[in-house]
C-alpha atoms as a PDB file:
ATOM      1  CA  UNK A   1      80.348-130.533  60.752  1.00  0.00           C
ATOM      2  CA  UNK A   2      81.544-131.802  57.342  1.00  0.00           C
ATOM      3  CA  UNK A   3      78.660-133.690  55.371  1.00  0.00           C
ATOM      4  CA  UNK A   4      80.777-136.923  53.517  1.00  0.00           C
ATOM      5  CA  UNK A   5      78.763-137.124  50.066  1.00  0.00           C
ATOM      6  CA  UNK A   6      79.432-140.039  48.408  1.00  0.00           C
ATOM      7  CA  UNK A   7      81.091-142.427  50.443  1.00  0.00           C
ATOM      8  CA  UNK A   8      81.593-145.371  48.268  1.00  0.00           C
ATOM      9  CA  UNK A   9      80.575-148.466  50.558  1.00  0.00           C
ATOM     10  CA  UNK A  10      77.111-146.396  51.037  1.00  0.00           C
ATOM     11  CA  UNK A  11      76.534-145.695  47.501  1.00  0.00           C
ATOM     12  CA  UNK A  12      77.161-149.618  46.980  1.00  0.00           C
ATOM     13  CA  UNK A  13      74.504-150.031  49.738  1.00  0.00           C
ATOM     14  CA  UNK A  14      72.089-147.972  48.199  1.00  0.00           C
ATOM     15  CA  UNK A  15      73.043-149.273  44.627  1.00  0.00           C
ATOM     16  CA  UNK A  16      72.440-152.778  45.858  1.00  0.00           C
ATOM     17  CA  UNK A  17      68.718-151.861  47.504  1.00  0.00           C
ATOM     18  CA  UNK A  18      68.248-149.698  44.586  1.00  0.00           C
ATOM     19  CA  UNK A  19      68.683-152.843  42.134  1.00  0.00           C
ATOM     20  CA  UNK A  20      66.399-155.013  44.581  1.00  0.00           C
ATOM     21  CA  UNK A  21      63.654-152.078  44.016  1.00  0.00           C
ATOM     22  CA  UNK A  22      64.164-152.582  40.382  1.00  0.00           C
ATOM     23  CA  UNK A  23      64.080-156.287  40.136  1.00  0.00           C
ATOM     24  CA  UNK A  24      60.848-156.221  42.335  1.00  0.00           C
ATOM     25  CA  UNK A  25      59.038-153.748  40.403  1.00  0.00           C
ATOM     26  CA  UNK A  26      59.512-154.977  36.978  1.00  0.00           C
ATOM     27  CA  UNK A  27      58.407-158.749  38.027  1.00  0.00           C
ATOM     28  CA  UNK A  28      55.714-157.751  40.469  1.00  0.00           C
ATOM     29  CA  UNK A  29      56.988-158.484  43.418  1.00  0.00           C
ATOM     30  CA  UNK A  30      54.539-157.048  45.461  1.00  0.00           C
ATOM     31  CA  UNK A  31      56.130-158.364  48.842  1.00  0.00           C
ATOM     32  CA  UNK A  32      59.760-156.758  48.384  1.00  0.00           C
ATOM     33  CA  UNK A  33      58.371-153.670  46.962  1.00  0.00           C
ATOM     34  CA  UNK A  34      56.304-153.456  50.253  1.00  0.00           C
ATOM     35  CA  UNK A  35      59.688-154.108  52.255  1.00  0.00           C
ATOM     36  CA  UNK A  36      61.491-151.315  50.811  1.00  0.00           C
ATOM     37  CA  UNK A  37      59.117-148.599  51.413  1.00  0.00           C
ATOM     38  CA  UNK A  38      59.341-147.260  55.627  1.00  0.00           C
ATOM     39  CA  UNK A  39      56.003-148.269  56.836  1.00  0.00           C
ATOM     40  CA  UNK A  40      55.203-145.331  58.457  1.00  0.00           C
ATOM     41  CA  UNK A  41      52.188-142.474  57.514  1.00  0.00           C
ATOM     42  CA  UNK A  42      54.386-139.699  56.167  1.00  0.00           C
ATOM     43  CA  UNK A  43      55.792-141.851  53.542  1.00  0.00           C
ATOM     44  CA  UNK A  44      54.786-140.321  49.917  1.00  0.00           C
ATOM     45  CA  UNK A  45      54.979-141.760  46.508  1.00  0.00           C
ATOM     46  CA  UNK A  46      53.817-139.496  43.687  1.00  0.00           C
ATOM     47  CA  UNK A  47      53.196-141.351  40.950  1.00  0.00           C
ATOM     48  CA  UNK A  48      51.985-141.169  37.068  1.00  0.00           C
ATOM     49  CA  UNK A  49      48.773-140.513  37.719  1.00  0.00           C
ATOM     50  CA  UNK A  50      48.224-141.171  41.942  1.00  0.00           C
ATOM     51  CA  UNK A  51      49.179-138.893  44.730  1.00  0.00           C
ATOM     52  CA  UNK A  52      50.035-141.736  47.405  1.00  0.00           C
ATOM     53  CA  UNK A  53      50.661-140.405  51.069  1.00  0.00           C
ATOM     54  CA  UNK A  54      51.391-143.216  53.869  1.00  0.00           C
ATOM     55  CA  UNK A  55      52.457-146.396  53.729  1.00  0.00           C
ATOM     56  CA  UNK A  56      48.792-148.192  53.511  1.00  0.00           C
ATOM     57  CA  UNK A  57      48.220-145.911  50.571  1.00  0.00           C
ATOM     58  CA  UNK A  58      51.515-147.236  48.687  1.00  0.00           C
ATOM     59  CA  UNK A  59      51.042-151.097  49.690  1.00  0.00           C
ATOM     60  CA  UNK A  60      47.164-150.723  48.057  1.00  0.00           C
ATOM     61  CA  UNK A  61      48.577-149.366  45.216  1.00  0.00           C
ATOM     62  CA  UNK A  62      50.769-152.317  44.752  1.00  0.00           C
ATOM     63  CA  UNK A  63      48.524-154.643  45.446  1.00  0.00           C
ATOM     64  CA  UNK A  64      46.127-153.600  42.686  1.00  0.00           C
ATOM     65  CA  UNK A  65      48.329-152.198  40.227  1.00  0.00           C
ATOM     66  CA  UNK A  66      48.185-154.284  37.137  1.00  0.00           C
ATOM     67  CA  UNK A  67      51.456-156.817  36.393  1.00  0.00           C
ATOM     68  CA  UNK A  68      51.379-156.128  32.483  1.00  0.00           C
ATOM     69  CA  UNK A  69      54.252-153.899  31.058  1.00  0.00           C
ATOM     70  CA  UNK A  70      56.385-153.149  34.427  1.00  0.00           C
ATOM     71  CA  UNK A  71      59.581-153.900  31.878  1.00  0.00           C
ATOM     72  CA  UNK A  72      61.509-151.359  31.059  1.00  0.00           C
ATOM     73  CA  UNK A  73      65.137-149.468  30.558  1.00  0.00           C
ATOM     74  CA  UNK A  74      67.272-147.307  33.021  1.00  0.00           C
ATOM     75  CA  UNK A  75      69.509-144.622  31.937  1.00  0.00           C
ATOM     76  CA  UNK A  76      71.239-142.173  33.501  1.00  0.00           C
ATOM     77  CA  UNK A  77      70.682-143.549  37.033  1.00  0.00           C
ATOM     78  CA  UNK A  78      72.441-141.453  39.466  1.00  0.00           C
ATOM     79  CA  UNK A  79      72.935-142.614  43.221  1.00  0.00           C
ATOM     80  CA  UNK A  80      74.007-140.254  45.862  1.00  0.00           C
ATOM     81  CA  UNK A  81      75.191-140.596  49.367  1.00  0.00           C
ATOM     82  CA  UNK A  82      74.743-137.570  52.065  1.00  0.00           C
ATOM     83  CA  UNK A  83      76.079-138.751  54.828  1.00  0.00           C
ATOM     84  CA  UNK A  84      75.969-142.389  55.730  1.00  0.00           C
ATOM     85  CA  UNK A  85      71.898-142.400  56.606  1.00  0.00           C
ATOM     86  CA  UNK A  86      70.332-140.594  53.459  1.00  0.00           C
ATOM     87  CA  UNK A  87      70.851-140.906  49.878  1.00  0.00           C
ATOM     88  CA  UNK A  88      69.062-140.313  46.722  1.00  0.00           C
ATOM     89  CA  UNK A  89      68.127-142.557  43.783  1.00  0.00           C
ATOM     90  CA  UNK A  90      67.405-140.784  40.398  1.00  0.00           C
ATOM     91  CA  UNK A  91      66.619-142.735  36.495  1.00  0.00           C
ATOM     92  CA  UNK A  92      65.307-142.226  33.699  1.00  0.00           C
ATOM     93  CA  UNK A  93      63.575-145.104  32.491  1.00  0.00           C
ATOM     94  CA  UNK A  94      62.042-146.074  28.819  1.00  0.00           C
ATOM     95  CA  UNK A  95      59.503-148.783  28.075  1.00  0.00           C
ATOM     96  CA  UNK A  96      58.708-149.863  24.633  1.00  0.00           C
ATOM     97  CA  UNK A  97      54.952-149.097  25.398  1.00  0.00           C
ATOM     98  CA  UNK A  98      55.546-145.647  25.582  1.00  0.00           C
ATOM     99  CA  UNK A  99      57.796-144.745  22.769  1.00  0.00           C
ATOM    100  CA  UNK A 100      58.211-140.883  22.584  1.00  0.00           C
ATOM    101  CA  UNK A 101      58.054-140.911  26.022  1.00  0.00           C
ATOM    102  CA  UNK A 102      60.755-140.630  28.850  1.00  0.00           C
ATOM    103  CA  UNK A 103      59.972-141.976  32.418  1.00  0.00           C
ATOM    104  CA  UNK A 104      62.121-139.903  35.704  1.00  0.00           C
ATOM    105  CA  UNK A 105      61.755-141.592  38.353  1.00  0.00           C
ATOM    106  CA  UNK A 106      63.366-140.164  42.306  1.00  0.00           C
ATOM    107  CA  UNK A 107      63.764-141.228  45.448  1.00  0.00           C
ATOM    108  CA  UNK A 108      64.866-140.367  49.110  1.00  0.00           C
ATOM    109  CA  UNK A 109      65.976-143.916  50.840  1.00  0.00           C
ATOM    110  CA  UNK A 110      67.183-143.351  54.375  1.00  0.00           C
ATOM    111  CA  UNK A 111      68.996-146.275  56.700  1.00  0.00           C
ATOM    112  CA  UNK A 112      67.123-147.385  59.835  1.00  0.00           C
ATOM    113  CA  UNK A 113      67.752-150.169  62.189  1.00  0.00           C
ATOM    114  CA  UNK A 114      65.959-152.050  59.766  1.00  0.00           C
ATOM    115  CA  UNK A 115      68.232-151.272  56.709  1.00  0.00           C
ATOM    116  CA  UNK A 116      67.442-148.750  53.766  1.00  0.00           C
ATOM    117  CA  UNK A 117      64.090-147.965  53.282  1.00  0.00           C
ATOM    118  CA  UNK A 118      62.585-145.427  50.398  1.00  0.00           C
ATOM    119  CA  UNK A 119      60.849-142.386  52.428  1.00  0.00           C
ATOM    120  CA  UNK A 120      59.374-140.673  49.500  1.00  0.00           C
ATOM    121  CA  UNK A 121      59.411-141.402  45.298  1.00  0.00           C
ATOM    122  CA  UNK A 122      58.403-139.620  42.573  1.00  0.00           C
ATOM    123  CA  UNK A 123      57.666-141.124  39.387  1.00  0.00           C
ATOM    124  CA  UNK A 124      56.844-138.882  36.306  1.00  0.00           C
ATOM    125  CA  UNK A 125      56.754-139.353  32.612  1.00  0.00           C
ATOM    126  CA  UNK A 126      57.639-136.510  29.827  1.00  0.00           C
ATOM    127  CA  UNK A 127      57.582-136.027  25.884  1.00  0.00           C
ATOM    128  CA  UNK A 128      61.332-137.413  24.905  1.00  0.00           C
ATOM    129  CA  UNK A 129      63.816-134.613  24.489  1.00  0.00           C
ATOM    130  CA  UNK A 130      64.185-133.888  20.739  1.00  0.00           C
ATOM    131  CA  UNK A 131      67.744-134.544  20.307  1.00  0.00           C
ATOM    132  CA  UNK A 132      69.721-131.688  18.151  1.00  0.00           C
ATOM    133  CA  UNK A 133      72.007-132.604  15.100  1.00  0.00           C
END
């Protein structure tokens, strides 16, 4: 069996639910962000400073996470399709709250009969490359 990577109407798919994550995270909302993770225990988001395994564990987060400073900058965002059930989403991001500092930010989404859903995330931050003349 031949594995398709990069079909293009799945990478729009996941470009599309990728953009909804986005929008939802940097205005708080709590309720989509909720949507797009697979409510199920072996769900995993690693984040700045939290270890979050299961779904529960994610929603809580969200629910108490603080609303100030979510804005922020992609770059480099790089979405790709295995297959038409599994792709992954990977940016760096840049806030103006942490200057010096890069964000990287992955995840594994996964279709269901319920539509693409992240199954694990990993969020990270790193001293900005120094850039050579």
């Amino acid at each position: 069996m031949t594995l398709e990577v990069d079909l293009p109407d799945v990478v729009a798919e996941v470009s599309k639910a990728f953009a909804a994550y986005e929008k939802a995270l940097t205005s708080n909302d709590v309720t989509t962000l909720d949507l797009l993770f697979r409510k199920d225990s072996r769900t995993l988001r690693y984040g700045i400073a939290e270890n979050l395994y299961g779904y529960d564990a994610i929603a809580a987060f969200r629910a108490g996470r603080n609303p100030a400073g979510l804005m922020r900058d992609l770059s480099k965002t790089v979405i790709t399709a295995y297959g038409r059930d599994t792709a992954v989403a990977s940016t760096l991001f840049h806030r103006s709250s942490a200057p010096g500092r890069v964000g990287r930010q992955m995840q594994t989404w996964v279709r269901f009969a319920e539509g693409w859903r992240i199954v694990a995330a990993h969020v990270s931050l790193i001293d900005a490359p120094v850039e050579k003349p």
